[in-house]
PDB file of N, CA and C in Angstrom:
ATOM      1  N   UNK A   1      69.581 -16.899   0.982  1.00  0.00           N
ATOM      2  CA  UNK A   1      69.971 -17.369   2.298  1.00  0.00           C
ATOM      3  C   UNK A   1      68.733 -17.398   3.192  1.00  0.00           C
ATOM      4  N   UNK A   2      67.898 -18.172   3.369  1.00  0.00           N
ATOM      5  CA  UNK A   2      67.154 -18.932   4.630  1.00  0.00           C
ATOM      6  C   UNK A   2      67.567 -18.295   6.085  1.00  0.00           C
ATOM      7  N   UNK A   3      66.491 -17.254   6.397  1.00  0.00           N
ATOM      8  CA  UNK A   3      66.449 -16.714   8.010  1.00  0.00           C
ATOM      9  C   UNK A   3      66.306 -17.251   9.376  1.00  0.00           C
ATOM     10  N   UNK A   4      65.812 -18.758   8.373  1.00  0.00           N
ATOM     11  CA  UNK A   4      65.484 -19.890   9.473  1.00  0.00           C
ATOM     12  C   UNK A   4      66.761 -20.211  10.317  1.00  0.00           C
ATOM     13  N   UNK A   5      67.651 -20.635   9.672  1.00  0.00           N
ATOM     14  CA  UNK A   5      68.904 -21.084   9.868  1.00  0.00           C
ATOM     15  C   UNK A   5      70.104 -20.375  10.144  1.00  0.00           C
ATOM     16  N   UNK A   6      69.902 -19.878  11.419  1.00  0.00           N
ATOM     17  CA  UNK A   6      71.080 -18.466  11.668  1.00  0.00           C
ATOM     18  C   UNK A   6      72.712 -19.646  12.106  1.00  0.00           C
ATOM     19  N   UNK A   7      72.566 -20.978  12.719  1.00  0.00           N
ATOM     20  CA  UNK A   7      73.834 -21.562  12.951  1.00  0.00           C
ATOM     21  C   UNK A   7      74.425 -20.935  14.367  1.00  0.00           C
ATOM     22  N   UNK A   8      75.656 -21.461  14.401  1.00  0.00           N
ATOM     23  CA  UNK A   8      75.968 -21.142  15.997  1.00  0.00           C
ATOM     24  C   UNK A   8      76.877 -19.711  15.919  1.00  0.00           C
ATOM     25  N   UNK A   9      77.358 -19.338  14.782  1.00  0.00           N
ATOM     26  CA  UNK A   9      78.199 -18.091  14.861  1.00  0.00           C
ATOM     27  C   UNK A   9      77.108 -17.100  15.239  1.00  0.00           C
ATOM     28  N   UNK A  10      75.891 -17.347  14.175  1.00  0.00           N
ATOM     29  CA  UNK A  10      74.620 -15.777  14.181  1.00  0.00           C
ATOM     30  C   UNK A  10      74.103 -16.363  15.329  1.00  0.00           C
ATOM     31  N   UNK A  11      74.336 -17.100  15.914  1.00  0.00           N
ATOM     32  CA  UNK A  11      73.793 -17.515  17.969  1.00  0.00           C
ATOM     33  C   UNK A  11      74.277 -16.599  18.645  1.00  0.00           C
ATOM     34  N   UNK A  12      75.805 -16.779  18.467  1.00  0.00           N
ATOM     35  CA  UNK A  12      76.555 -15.987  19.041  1.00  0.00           C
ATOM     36  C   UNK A  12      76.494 -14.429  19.258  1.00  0.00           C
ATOM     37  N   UNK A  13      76.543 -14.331  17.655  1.00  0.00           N
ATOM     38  CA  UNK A  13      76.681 -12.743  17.892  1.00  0.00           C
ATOM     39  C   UNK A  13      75.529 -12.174  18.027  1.00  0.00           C
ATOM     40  N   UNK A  14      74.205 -12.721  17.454  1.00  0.00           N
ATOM     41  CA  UNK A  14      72.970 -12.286  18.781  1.00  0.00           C
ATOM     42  C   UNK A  14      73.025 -11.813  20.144  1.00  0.00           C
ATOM     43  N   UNK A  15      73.299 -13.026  20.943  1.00  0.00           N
ATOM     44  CA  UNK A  15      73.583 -12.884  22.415  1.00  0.00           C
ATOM     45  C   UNK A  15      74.697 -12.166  22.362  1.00  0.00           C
ATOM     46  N   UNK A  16      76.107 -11.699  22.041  1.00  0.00           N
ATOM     47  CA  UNK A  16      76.558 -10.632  22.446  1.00  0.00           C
ATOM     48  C   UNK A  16      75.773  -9.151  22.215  1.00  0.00           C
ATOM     49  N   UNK A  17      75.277  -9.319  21.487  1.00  0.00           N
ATOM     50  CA  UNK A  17      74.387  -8.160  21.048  1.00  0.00           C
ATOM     51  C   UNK A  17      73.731  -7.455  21.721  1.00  0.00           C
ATOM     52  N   UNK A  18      72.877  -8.617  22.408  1.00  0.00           N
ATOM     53  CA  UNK A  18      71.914  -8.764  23.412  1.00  0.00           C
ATOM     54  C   UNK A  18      72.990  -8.228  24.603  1.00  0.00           C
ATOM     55  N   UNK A  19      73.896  -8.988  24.618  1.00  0.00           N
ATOM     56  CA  UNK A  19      74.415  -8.772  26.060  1.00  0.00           C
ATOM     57  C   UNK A  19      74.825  -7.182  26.599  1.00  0.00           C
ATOM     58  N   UNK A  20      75.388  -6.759  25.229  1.00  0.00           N
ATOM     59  CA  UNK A  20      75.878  -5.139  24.949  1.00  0.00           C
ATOM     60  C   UNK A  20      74.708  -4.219  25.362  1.00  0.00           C
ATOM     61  N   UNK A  21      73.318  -4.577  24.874  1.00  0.00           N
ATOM     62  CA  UNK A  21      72.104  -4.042  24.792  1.00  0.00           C
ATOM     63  C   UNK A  21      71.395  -3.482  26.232  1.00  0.00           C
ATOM     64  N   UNK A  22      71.027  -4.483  26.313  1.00  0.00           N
ATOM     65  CA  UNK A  22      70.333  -5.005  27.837  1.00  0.00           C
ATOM     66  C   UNK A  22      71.507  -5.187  28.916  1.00  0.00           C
ATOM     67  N   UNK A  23      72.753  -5.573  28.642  1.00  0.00           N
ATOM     68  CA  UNK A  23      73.656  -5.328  30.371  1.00  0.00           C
ATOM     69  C   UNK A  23      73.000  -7.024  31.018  1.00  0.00           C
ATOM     70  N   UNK A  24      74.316  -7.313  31.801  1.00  0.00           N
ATOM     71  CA  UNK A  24      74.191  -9.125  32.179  1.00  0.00           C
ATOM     72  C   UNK A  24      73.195  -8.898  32.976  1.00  0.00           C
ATOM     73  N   UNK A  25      72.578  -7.919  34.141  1.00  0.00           N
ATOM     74  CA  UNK A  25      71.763  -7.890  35.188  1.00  0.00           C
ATOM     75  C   UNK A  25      70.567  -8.210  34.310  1.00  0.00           C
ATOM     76  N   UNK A  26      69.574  -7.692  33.256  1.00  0.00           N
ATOM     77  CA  UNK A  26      68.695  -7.940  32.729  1.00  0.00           C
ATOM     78  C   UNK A  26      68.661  -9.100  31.986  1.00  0.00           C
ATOM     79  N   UNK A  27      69.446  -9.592  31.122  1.00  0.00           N
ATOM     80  CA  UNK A  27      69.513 -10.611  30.376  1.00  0.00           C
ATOM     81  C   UNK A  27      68.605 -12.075  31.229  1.00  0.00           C
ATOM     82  N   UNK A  28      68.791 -12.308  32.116  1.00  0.00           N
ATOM     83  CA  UNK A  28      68.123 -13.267  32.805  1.00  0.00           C
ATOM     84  C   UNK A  28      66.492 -13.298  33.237  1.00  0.00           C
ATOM     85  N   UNK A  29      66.153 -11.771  33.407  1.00  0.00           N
ATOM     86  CA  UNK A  29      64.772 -11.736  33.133  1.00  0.00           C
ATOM     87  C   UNK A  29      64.078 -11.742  32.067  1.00  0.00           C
ATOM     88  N   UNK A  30      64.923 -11.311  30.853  1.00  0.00           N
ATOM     89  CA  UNK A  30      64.432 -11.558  29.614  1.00  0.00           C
ATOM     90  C   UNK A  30      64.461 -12.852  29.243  1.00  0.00           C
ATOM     91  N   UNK A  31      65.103 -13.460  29.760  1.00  0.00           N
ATOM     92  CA  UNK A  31      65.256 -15.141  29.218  1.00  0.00           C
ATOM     93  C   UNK A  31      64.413 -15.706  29.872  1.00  0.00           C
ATOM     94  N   UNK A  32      64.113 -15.382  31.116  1.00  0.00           N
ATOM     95  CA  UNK A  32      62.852 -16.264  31.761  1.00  0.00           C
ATOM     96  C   UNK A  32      61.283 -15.404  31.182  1.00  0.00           C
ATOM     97  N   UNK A  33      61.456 -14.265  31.353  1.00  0.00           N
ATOM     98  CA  UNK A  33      60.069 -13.956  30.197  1.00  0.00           C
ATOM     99  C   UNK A  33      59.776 -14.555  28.606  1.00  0.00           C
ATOM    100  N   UNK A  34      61.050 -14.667  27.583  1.00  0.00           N
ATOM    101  CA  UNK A  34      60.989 -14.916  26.717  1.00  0.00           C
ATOM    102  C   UNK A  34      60.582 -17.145  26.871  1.00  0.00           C
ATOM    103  N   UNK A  35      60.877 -17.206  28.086  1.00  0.00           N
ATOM    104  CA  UNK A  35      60.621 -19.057  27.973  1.00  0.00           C
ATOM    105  C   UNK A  35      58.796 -19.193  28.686  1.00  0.00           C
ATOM    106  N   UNK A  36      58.495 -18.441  29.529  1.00  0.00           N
ATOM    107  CA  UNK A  36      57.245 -17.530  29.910  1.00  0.00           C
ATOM    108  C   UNK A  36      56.292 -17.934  28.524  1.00  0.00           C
ATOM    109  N   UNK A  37      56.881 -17.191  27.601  1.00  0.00           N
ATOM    110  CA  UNK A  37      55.924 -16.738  26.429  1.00  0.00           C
ATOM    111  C   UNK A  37      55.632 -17.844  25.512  1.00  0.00           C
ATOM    112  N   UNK A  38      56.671 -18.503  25.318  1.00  0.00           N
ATOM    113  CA  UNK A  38      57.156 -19.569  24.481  1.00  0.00           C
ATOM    114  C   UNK A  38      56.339 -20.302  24.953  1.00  0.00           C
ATOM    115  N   UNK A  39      56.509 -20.899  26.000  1.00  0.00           N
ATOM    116  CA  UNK A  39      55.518 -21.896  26.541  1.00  0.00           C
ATOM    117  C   UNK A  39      53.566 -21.512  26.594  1.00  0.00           C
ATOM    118  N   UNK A  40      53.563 -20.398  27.029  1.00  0.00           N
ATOM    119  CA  UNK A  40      52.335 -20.518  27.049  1.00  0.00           C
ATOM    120  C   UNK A  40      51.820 -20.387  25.510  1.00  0.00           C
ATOM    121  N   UNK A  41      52.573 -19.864  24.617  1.00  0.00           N
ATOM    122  CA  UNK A  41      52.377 -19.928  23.037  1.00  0.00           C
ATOM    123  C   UNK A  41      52.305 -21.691  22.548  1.00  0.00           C
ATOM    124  N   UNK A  42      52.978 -22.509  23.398  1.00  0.00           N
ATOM    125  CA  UNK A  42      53.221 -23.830  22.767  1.00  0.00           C
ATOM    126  C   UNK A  42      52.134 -24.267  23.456  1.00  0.00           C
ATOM    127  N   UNK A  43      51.308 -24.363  24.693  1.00  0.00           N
ATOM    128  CA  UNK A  43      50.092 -24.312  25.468  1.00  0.00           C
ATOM    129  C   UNK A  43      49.294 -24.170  24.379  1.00  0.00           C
ATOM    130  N   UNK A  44      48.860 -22.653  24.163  1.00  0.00           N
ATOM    131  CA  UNK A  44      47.443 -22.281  23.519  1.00  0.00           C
ATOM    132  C   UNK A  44      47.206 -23.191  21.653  1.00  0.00           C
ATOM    133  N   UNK A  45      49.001 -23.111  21.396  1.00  0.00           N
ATOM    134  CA  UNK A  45      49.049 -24.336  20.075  1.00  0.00           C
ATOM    135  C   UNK A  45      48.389 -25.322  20.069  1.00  0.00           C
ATOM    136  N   UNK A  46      48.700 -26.179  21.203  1.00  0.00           N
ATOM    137  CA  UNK A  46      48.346 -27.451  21.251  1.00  0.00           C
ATOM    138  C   UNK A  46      46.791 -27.734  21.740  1.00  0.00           C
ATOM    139  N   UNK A  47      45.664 -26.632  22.586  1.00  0.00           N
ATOM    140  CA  UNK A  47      44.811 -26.756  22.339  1.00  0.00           C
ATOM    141  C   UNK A  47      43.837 -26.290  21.804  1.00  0.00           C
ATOM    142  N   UNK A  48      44.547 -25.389  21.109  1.00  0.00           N
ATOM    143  CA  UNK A  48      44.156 -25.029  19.480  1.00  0.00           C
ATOM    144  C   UNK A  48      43.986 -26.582  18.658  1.00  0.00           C
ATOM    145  N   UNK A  49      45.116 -26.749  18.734  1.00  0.00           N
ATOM    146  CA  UNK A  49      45.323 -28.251  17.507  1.00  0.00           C
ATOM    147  C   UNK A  49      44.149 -29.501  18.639  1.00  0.00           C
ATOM    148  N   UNK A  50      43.914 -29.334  19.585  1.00  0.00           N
ATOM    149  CA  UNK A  50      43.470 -30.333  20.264  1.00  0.00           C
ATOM    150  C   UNK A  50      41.808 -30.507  19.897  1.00  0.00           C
ATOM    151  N   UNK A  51      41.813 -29.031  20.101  1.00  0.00           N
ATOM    152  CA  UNK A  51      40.279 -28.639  19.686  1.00  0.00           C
ATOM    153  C   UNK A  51      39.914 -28.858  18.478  1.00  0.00           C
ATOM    154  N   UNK A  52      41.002 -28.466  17.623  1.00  0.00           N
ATOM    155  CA  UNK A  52      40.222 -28.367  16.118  1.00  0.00           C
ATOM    156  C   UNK A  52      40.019 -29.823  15.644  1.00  0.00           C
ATOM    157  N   UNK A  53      40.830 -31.076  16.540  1.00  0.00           N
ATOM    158  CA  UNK A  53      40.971 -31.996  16.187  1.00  0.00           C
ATOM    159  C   UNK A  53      39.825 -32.875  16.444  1.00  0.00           C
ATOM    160  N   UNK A  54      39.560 -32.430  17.468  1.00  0.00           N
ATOM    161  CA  UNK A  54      37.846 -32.890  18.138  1.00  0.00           C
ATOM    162  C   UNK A  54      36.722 -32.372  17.446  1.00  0.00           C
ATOM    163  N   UNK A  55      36.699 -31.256  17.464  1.00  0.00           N
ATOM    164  CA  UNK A  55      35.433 -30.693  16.719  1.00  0.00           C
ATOM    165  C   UNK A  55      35.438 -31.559  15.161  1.00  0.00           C
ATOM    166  N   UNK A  56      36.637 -31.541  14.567  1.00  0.00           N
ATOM    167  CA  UNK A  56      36.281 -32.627  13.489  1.00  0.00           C
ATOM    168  C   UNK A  56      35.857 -33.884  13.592  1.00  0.00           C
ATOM    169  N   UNK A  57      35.566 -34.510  14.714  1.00  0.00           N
ATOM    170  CA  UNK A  57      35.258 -35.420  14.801  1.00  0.00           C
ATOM    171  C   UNK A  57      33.948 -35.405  15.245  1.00  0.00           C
ATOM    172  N   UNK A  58      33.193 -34.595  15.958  1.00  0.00           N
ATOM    173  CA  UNK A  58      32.081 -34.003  16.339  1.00  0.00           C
ATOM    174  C   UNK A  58      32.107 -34.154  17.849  1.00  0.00           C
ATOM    175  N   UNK A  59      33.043 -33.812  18.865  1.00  0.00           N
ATOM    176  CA  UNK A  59      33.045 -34.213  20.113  1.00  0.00           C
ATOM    177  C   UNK A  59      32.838 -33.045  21.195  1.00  0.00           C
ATOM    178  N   UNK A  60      33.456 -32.049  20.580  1.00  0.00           N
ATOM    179  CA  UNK A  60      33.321 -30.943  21.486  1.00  0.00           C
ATOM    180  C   UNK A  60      32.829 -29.399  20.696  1.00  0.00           C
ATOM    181  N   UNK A  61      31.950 -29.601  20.074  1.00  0.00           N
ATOM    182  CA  UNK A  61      31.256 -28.343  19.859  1.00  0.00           C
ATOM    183  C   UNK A  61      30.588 -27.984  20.619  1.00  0.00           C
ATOM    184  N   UNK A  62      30.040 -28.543  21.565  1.00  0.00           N
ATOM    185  CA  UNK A  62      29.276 -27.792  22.712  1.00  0.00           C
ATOM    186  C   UNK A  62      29.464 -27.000  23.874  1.00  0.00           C
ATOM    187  N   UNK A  63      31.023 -27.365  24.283  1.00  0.00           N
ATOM    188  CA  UNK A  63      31.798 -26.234  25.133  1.00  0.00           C
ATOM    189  C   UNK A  63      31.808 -24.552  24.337  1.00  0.00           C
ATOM    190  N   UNK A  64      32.093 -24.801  22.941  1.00  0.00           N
ATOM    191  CA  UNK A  64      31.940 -23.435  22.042  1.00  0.00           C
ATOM    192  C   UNK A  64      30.729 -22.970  21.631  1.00  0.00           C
ATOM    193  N   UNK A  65      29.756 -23.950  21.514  1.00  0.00           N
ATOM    194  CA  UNK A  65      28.751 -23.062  21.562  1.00  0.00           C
ATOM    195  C   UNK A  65      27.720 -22.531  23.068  1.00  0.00           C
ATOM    196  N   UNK A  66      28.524 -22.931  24.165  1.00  0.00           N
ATOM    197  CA  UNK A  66      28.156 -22.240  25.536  1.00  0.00           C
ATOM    198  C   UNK A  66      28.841 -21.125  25.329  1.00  0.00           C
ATOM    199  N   UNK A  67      30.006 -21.184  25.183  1.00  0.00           N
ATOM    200  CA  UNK A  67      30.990 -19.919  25.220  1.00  0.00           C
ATOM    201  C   UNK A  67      30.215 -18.986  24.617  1.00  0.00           C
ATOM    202  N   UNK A  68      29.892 -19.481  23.059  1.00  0.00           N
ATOM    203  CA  UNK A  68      29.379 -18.266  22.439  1.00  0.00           C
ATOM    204  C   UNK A  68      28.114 -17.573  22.937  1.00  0.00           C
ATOM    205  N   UNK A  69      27.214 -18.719  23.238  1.00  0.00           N
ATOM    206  CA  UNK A  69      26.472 -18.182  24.132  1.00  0.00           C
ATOM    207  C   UNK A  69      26.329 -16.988  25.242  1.00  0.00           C
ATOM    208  N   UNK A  70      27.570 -17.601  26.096  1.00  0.00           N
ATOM    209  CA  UNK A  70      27.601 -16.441  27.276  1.00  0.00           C
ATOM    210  C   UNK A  70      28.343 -15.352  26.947  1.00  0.00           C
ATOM    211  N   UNK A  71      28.822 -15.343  25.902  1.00  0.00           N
ATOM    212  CA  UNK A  71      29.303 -14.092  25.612  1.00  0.00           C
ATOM    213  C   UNK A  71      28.062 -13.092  24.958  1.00  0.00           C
ATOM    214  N   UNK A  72      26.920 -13.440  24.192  1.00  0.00           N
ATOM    215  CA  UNK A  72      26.316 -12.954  23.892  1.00  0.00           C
ATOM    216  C   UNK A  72      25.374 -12.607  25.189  1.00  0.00           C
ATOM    217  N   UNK A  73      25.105 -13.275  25.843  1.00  0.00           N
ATOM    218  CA  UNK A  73      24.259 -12.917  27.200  1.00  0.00           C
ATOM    219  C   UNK A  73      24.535 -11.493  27.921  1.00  0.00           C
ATOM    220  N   UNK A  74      25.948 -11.697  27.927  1.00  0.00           N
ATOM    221  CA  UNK A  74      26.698 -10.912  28.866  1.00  0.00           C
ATOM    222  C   UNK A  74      26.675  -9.433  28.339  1.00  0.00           C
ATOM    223  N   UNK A  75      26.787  -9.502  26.731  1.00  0.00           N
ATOM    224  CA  UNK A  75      26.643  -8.198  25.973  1.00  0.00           C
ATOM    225  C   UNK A  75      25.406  -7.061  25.848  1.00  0.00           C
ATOM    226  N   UNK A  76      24.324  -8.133  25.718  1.00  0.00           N
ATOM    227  CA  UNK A  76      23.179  -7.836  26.089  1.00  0.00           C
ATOM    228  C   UNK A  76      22.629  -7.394  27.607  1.00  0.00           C
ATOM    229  N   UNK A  77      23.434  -7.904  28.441  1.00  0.00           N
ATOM    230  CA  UNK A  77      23.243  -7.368  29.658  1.00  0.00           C
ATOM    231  C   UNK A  77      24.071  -6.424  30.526  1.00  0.00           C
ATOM    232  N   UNK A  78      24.902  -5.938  29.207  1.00  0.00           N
ATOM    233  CA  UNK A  78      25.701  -4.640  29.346  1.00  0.00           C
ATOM    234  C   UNK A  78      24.951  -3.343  29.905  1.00  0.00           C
ATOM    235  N   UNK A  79      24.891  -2.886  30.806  1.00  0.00           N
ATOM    236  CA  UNK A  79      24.510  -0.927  30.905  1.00  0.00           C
ATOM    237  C   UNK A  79      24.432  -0.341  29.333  1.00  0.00           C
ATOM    238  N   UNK A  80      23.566   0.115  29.515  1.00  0.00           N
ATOM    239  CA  UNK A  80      23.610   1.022  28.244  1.00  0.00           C
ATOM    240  C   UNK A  80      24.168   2.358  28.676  1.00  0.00           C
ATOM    241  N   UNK A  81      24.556   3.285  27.520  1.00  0.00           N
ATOM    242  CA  UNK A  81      25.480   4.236  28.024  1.00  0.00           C
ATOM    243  C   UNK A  81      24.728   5.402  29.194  1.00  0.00           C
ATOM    244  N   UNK A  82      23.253   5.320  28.120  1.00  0.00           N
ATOM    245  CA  UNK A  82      22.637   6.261  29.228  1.00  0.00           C
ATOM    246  C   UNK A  82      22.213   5.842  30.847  1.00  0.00           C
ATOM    247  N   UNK A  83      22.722   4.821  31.081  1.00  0.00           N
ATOM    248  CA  UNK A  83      22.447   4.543  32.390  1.00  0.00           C
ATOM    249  C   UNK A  83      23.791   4.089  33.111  1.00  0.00           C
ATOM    250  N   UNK A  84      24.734   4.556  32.551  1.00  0.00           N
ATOM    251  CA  UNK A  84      26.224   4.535  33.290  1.00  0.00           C
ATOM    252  C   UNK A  84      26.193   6.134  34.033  1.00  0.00           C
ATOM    253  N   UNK A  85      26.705   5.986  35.127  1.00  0.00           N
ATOM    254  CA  UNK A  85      27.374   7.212  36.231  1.00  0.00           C
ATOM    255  C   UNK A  85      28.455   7.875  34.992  1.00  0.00           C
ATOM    256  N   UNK A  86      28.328   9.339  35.300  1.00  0.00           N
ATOM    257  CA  UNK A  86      29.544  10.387  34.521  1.00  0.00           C
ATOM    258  C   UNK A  86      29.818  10.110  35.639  1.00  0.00           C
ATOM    259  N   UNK A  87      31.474  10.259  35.711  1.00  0.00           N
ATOM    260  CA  UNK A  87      32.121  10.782  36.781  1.00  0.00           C
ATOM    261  C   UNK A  87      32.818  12.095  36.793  1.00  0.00           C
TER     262      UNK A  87
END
């Protein structure tokens, strides 16, 4: 049996589940956090897929190799420990 495919009964008895769980007052913040997440997950997908789609073509490797760049800059111009304040 395929986990993919729960159908509208295992819909159901999810959300009562849920509902028993969490109480109706919460249920609505979880649903707007859980669409929150979703989306910015379907966001970072698509320019994931946007990017990788370019760089194969040779168009935008140079935004990533600034990035990498300044990240290395920045590391290097970290405090070293002996010159951080104890508090």
């Amino acid at each position: 049996m395929p986990f993919g495919n729960i159908g509208p009964l295992g819909f159901l008895v999810i959300l009562i589940l849920a509902l028993i769980i969490f109480g109706p007052n919460k249920l609505p913040e979880l649903g707007r956090a859980m669409g929150t997440t979703l989306k910015e997950f379907k966001k970072a997908t698509q320019d994931l897929t946007d990017s990788s789609s370019s760089q194969a073509q040779g168009n935008s490797s140079e935004p990533l190799k600034t990035t990498l760049g300044e990240a290395t800059h920045d590391h290097r111009d970290a405090a070293k420990p002996e010159e951080m304040k104890h508090v």
